[in-house]
C-alpha atoms as a PDB file:
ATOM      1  CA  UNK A   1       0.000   0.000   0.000  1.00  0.00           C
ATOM      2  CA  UNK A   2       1.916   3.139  -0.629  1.00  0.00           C
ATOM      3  CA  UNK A   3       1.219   6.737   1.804  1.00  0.00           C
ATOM      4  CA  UNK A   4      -1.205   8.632   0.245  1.00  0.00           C
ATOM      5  CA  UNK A   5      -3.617   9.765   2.614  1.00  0.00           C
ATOM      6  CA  UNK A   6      -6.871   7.436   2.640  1.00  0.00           C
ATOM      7  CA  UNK A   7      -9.980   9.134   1.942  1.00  0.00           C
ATOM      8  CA  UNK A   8     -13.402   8.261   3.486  1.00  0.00           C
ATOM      9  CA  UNK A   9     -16.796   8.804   1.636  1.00  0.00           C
ATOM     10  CA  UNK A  10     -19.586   8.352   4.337  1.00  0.00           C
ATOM     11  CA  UNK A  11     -23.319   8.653   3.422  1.00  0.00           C
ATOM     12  CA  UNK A  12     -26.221  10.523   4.160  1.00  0.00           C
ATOM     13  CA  UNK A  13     -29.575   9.566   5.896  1.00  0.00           C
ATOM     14  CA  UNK A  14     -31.014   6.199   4.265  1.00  0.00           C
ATOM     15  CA  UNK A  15     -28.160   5.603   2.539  1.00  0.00           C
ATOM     16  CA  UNK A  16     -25.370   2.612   1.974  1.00  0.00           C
ATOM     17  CA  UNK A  17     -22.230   1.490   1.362  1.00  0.00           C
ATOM     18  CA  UNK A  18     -22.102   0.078  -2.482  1.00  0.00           C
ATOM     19  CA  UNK A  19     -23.370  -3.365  -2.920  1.00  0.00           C
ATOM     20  CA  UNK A  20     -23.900  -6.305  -5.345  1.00  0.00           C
ATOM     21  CA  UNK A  21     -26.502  -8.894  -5.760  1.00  0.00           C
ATOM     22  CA  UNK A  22     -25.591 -10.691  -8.867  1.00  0.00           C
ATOM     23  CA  UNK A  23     -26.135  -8.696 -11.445  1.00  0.00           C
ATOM     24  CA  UNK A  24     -27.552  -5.571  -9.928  1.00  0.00           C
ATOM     25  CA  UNK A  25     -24.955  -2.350  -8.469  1.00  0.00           C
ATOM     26  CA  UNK A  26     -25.982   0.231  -6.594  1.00  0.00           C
ATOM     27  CA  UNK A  27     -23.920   2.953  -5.196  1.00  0.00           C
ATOM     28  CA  UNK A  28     -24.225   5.542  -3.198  1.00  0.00           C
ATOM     29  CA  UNK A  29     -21.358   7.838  -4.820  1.00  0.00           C
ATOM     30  CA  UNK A  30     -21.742   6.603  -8.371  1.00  0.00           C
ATOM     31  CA  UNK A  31     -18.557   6.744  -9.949  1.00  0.00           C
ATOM     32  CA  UNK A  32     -17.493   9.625  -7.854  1.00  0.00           C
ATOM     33  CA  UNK A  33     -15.043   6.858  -5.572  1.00  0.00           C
ATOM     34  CA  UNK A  34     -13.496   5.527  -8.724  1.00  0.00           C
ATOM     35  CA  UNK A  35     -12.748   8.924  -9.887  1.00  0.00           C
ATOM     36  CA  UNK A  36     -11.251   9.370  -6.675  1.00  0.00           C
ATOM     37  CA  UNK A  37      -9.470   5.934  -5.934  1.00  0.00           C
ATOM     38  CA  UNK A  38      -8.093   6.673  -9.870  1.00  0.00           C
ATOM     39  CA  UNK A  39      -5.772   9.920  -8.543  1.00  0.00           C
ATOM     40  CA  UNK A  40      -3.933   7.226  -6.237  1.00  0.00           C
ATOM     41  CA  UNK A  41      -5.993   7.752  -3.013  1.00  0.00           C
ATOM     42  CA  UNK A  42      -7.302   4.656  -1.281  1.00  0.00           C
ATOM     43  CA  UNK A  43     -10.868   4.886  -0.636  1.00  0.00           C
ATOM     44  CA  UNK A  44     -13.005   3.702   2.094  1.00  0.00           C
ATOM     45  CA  UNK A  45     -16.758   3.450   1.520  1.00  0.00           C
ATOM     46  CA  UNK A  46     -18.406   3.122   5.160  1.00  0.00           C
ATOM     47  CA  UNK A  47     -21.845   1.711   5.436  1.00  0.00           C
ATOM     48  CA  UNK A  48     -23.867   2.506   8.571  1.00  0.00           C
ATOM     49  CA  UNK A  49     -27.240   2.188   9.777  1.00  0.00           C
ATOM     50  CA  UNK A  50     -29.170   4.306   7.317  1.00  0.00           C
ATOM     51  CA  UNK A  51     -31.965   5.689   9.716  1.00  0.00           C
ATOM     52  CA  UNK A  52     -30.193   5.556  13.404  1.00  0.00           C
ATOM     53  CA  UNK A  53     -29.016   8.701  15.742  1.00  0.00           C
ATOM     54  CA  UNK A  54     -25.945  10.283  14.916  1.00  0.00           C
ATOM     55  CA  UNK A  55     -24.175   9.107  17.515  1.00  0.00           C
ATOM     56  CA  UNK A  56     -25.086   5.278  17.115  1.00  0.00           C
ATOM     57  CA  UNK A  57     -24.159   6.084  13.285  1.00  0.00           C
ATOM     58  CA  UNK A  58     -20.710   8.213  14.168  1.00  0.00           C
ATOM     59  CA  UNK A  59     -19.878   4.808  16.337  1.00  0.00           C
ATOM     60  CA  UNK A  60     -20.205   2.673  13.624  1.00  0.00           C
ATOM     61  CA  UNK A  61     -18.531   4.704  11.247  1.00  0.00           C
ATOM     62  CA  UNK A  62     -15.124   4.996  13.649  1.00  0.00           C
ATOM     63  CA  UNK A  63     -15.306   1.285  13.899  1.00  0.00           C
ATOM     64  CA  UNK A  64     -15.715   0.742   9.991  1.00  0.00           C
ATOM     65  CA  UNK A  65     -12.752   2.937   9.434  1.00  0.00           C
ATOM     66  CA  UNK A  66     -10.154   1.620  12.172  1.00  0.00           C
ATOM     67  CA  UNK A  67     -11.225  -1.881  10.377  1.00  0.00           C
ATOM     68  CA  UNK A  68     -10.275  -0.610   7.218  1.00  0.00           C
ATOM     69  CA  UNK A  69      -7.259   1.100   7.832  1.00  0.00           C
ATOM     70  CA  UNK A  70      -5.558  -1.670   9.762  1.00  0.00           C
ATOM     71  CA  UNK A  71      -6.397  -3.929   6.422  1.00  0.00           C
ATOM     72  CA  UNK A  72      -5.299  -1.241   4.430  1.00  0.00           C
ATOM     73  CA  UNK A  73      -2.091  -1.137   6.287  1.00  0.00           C
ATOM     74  CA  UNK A  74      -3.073   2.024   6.594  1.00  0.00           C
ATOM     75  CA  UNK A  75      -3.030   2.698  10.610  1.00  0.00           C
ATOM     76  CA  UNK A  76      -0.290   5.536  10.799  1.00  0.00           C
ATOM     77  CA  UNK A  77      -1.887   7.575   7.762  1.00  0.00           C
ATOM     78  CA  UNK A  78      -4.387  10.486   8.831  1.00  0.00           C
ATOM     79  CA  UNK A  79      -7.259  10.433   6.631  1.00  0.00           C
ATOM     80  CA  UNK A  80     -10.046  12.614   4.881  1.00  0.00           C
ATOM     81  CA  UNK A  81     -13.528  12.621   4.923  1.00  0.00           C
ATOM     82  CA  UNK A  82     -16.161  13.031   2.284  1.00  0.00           C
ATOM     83  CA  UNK A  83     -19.246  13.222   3.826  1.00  0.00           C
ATOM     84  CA  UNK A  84     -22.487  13.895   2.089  1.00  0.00           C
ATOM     85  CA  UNK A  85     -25.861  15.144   4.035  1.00  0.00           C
ATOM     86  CA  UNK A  86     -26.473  13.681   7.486  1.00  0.00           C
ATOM     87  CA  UNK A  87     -22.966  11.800   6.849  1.00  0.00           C
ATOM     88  CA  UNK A  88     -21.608  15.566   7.566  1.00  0.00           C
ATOM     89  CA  UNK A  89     -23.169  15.137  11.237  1.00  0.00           C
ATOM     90  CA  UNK A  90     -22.027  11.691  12.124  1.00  0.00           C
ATOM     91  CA  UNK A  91     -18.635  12.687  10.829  1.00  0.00           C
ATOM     92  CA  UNK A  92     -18.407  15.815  13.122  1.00  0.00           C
ATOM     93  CA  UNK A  93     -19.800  13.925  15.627  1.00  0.00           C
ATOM     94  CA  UNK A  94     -17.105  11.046  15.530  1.00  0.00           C
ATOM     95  CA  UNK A  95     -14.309  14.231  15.641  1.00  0.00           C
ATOM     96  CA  UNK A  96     -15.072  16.138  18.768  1.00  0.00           C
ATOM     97  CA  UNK A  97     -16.420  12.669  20.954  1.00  0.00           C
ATOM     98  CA  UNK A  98     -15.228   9.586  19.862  1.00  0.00           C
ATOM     99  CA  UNK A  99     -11.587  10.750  19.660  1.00  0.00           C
ATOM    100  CA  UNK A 100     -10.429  10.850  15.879  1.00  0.00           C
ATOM    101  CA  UNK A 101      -9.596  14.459  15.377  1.00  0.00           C
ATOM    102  CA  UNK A 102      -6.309  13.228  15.482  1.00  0.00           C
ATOM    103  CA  UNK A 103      -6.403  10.982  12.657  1.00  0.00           C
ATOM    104  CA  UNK A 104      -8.083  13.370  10.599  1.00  0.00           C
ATOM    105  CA  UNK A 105      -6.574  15.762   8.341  1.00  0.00           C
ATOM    106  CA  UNK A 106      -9.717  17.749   6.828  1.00  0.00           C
ATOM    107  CA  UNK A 107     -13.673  17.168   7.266  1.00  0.00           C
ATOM    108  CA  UNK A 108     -15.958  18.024   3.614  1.00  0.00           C
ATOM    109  CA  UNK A 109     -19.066  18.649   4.270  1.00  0.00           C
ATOM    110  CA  UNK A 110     -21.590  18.064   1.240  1.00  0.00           C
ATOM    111  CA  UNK A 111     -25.027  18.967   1.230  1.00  0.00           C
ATOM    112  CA  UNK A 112     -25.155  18.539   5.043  1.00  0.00           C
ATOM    113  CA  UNK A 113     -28.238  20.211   7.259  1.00  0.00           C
ATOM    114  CA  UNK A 114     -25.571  21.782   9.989  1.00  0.00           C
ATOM    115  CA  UNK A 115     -28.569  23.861  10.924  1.00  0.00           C
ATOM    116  CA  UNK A 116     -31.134  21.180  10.196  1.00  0.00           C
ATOM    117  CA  UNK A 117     -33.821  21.261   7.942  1.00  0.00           C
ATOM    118  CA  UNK A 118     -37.252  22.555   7.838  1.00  0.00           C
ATOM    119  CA  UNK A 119     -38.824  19.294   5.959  1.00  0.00           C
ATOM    120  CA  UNK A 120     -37.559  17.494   8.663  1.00  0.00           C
ATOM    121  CA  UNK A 121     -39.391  19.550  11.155  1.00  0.00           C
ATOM    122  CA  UNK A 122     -42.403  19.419   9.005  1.00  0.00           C
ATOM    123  CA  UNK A 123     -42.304  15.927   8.441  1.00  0.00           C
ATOM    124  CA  UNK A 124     -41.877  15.092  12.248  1.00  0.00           C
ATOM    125  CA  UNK A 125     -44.775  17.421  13.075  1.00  0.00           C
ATOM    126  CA  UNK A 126     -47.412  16.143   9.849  1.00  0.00           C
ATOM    127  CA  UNK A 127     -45.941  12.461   9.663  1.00  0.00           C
ATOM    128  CA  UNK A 128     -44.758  12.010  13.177  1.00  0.00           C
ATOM    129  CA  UNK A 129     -46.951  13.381  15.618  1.00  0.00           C
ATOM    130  CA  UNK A 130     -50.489  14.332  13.757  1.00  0.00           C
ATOM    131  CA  UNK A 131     -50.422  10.812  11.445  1.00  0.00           C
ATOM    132  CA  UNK A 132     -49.209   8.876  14.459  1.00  0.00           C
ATOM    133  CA  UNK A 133     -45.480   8.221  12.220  1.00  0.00           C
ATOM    134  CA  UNK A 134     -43.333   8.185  14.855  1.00  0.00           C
ATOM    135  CA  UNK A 135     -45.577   5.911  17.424  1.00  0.00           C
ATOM    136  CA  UNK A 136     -46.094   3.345  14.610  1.00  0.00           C
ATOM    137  CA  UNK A 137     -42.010   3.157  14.070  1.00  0.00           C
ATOM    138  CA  UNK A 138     -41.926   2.891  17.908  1.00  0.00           C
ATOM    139  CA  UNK A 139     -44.477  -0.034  18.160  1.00  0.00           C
ATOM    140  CA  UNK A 140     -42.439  -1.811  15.373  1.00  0.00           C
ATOM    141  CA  UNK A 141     -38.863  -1.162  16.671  1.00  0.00           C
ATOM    142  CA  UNK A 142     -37.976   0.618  14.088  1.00  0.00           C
ATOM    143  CA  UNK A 143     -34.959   2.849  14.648  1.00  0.00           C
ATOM    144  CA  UNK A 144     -35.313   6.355  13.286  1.00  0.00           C
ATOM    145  CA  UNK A 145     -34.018   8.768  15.141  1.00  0.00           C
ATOM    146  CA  UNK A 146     -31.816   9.751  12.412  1.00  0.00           C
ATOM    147  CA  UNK A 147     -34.614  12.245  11.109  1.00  0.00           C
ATOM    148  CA  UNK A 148     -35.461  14.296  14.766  1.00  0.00           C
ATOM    149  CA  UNK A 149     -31.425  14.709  14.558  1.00  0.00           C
ATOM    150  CA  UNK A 150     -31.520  16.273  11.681  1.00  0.00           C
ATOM    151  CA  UNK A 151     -34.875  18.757  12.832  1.00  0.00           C
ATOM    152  CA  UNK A 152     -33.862  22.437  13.213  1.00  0.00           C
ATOM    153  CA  UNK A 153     -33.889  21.845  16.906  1.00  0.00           C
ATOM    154  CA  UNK A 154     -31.992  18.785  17.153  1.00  0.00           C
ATOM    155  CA  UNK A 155     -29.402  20.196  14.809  1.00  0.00           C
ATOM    156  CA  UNK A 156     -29.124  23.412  17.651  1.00  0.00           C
ATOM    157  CA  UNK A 157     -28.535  21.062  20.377  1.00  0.00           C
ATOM    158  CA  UNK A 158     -26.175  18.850  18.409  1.00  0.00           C
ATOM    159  CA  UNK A 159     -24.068  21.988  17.809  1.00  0.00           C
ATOM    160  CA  UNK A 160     -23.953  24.041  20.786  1.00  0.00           C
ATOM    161  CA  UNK A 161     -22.565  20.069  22.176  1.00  0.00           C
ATOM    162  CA  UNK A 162     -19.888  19.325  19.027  1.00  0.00           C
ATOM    163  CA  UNK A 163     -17.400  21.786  18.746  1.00  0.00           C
ATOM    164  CA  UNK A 164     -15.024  21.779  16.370  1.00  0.00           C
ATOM    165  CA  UNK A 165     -11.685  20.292  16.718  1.00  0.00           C
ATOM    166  CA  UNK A 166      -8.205  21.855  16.660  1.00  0.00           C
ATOM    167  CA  UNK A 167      -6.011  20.679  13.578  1.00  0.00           C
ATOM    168  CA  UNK A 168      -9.147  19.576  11.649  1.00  0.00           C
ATOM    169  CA  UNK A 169      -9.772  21.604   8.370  1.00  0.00           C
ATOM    170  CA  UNK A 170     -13.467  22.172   7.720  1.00  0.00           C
ATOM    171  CA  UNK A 171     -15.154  22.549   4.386  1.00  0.00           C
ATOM    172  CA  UNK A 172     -18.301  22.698   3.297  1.00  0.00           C
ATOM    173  CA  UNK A 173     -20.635  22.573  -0.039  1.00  0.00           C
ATOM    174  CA  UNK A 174     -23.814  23.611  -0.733  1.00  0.00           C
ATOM    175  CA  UNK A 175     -26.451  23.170  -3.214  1.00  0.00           C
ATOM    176  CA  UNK A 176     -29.062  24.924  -4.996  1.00  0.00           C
ATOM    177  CA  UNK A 177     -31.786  24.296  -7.503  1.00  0.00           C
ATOM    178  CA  UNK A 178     -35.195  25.961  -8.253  1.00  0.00           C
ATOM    179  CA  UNK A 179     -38.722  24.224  -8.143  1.00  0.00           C
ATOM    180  CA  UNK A 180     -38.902  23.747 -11.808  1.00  0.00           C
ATOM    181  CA  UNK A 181     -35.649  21.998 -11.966  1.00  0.00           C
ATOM    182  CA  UNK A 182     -36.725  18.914  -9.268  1.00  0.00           C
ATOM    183  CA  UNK A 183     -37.418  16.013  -9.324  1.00  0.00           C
ATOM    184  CA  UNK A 184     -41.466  15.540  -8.978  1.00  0.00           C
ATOM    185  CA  UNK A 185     -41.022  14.152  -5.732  1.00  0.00           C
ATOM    186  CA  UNK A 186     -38.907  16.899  -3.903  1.00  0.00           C
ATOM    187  CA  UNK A 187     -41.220  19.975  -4.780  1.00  0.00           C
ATOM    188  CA  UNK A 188     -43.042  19.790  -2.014  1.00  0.00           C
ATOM    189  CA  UNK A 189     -39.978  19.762   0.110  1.00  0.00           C
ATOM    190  CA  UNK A 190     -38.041  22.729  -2.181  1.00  0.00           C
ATOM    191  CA  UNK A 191     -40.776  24.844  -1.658  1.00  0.00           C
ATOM    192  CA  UNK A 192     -41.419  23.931   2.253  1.00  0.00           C
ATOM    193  CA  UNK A 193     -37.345  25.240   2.431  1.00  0.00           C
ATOM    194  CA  UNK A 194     -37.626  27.722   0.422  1.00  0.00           C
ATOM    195  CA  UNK A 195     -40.411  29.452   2.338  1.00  0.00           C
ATOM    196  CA  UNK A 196     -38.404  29.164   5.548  1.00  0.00           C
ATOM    197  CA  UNK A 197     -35.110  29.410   4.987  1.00  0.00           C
ATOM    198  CA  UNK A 198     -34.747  30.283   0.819  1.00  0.00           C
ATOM    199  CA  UNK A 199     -32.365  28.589  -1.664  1.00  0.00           C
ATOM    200  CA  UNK A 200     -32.068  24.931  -1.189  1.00  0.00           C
ATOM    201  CA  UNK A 201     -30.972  21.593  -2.872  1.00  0.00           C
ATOM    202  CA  UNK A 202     -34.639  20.080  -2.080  1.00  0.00           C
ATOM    203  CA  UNK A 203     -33.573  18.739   1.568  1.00  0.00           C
ATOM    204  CA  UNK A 204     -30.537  21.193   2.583  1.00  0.00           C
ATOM    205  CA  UNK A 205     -30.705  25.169   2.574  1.00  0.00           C
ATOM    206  CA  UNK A 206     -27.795  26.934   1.372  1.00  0.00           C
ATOM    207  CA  UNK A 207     -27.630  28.799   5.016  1.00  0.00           C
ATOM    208  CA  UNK A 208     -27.725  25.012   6.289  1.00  0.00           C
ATOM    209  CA  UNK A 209     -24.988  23.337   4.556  1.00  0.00           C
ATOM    210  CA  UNK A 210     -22.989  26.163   5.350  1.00  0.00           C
ATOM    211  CA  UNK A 211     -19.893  25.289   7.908  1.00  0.00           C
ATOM    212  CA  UNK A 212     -16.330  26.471   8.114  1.00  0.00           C
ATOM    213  CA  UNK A 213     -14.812  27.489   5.021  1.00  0.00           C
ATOM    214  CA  UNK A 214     -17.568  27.106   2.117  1.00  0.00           C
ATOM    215  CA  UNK A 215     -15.797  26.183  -1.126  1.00  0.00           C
ATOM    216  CA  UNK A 216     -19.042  27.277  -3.004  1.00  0.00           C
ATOM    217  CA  UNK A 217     -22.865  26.504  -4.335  1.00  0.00           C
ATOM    218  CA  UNK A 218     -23.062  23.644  -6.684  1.00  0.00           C
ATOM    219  CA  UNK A 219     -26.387  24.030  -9.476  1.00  0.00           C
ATOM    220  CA  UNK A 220     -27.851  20.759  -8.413  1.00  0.00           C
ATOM    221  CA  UNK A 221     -29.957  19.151  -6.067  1.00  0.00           C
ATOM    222  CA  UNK A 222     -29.738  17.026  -3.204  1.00  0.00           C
ATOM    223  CA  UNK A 223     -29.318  13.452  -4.745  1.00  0.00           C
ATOM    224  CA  UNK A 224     -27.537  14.654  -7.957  1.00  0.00           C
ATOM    225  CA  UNK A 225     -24.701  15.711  -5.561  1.00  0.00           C
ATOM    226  CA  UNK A 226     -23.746  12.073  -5.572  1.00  0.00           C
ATOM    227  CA  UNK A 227     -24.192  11.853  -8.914  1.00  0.00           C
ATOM    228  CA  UNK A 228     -27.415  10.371  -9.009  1.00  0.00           C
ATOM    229  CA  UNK A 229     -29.575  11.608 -11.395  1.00  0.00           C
ATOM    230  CA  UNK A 230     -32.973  11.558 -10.979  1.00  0.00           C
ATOM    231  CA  UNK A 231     -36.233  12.772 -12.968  1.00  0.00           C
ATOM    232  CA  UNK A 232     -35.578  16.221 -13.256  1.00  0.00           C
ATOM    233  CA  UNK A 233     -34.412  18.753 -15.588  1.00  0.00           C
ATOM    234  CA  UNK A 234     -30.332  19.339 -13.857  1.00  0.00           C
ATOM    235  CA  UNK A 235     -28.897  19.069 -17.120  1.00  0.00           C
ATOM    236  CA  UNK A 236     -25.928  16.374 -18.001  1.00  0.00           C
ATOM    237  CA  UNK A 237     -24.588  14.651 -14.499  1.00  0.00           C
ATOM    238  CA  UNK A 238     -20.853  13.843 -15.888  1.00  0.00           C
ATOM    239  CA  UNK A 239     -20.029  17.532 -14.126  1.00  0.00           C
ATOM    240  CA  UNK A 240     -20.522  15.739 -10.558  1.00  0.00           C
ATOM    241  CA  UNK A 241     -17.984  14.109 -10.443  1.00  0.00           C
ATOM    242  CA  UNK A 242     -15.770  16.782 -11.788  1.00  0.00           C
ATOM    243  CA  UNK A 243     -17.110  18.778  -8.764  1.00  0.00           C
ATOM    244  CA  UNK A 244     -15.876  16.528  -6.242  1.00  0.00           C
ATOM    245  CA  UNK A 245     -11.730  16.760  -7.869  1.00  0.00           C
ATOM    246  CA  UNK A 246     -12.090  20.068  -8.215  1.00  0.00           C
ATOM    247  CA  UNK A 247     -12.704  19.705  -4.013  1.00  0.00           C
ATOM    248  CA  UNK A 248      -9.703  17.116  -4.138  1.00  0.00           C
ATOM    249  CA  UNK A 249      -7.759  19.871  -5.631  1.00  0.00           C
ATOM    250  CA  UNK A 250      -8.275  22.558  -3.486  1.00  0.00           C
ATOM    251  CA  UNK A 251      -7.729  20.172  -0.275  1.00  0.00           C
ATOM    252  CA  UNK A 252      -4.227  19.319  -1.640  1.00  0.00           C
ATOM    253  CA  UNK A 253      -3.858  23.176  -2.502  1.00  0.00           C
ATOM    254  CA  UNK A 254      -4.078  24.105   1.525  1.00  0.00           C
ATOM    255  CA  UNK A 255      -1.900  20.869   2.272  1.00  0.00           C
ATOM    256  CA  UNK A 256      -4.467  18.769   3.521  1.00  0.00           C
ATOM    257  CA  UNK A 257      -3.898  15.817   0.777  1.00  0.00           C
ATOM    258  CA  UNK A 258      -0.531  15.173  -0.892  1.00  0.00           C
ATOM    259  CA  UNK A 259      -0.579  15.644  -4.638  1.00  0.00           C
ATOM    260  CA  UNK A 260      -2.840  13.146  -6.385  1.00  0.00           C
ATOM    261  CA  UNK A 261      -0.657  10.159  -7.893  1.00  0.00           C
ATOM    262  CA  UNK A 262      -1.435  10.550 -11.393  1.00  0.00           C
ATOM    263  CA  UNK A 263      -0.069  14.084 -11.267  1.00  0.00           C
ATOM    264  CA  UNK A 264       3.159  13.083  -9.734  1.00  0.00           C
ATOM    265  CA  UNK A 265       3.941  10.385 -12.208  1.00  0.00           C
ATOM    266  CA  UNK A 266       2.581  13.171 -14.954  1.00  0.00           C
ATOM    267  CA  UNK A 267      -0.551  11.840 -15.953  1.00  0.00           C
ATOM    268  CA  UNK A 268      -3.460  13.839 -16.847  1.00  0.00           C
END
């Protein structure tokens, strides 16, 4: 294994790590991690439980990393983090309590509610509490506190508790599309985001996925941030994953990667 610095790409909120049956593929970052594993950075693609609490998720996430860097022979290297939506939150989490500031060189943030989001709150108030949502999940032991964590007020109290950590860089991304331009099925929540907060990526204000140094607005929404293109009208999805080097780029730039391998050996 040689020393470049291994790079972790968590998920969001009911996501996965990539997986096979047969046949069938379906990952989370599509074709994003072999863009990135092709500059010469090894790549670890953490799969937690998709709906849990940010700390049970930020728990399993440590865990799945410290696994994979000992196979990687990879357990002096400080890494970097990825992290899209709620992945942001277990991944900041993880930093300030669970001890791995120190192994970390830099924390990216994309598309991540630091502030929380208003469809969760209006989902936990319509869904949750008029419909009876959260009682039936209850009743059937289904784990889901993953979506009050991410509620405007649970995002408060998660960050007045999580500092962030000395000799961690912090990036962020947001995202931005208008109504017209989403999928059917995220209207309802563009316009529920809009109203409260403005500009959003259909889950994620702008103001919301704002935290420590913003490297900019990407023209897309929510999902096609991982390059997943969905019924909508967000134009050709190849640009994705030329979003996420350009973030590469600038991370080696402020010395928080070593130079990609392909450039050193002079490959374009």
């Amino acid at each position: 294994m040689n020393n470049m610095t291994p790079i972790v790409m968590h998920h969001g909120l009911f996501g996965h790590a990539n997986w096979q049956f047969g046949p069938l593929k379906w990952m989370y970052y599509r074709g994003i991690d072999r863009a990135v594993a092709a500059r010469g950075y090894p790549v670890i693609l953490p799969g937690v439980h998709p709906t849990a609490s940010v700390g049970q998720r930020a728990g399993e996430l440590k865990g799945m990393i410290l696994r994979r860097l000992t196979e990687m022979n990879c357990r002096d290297e400080r890494i970097v983090i990825l992290a899209h939506s709620m992945g942001g939150l277990d991944a900041r989490y993880m930093l300030t309590h669970l001890g791995m500031a120190e192994r970390t060189a830099a924390l990216v943030t994309v598309c991540t509610p630091h502030r929380g989001s208003p469809y969760a709150d209006w989902c936990v108030k319509h869904l949750g509490q008029k419909l009876g949502g959260l009682q039936l999940m209850n009743f059937l032991k289904l784990n889901v506190q993953g979506i009050l964590d991410v509620t405007t007020e649970g995002c408060r109290k998660f960050n007045a508790a999580t500092p962030d950590m000395p000799g961690v860089k912090y990036y962020s991304v947001s995202a931005e599309r208008p109504n017209d331009q989403m999928p059917p099925f995220a209207k309802h929540s563009n316009e529920i985001i809009r109203l409260a907060e403005g500009p959003n990526d259909g889950l994620v204000s702008m103001t919301s996925a704002q935290w420590g140094e913003h490297l900019g607005t990407w023209t897309c929404d929510h999902w096609l941030a991982t390059n997943r293109r969905l019924v909508s009208k967000a134009g050709p999805s190849g640009r994705i994953v030329g979003y996420w080097m350009e973030i590469l780029d600038r991370l080696v730039k402020d010395g928080a990667l070593p130079q990609a391998a392909e450039k050193v050996a002079g490959r374009k």
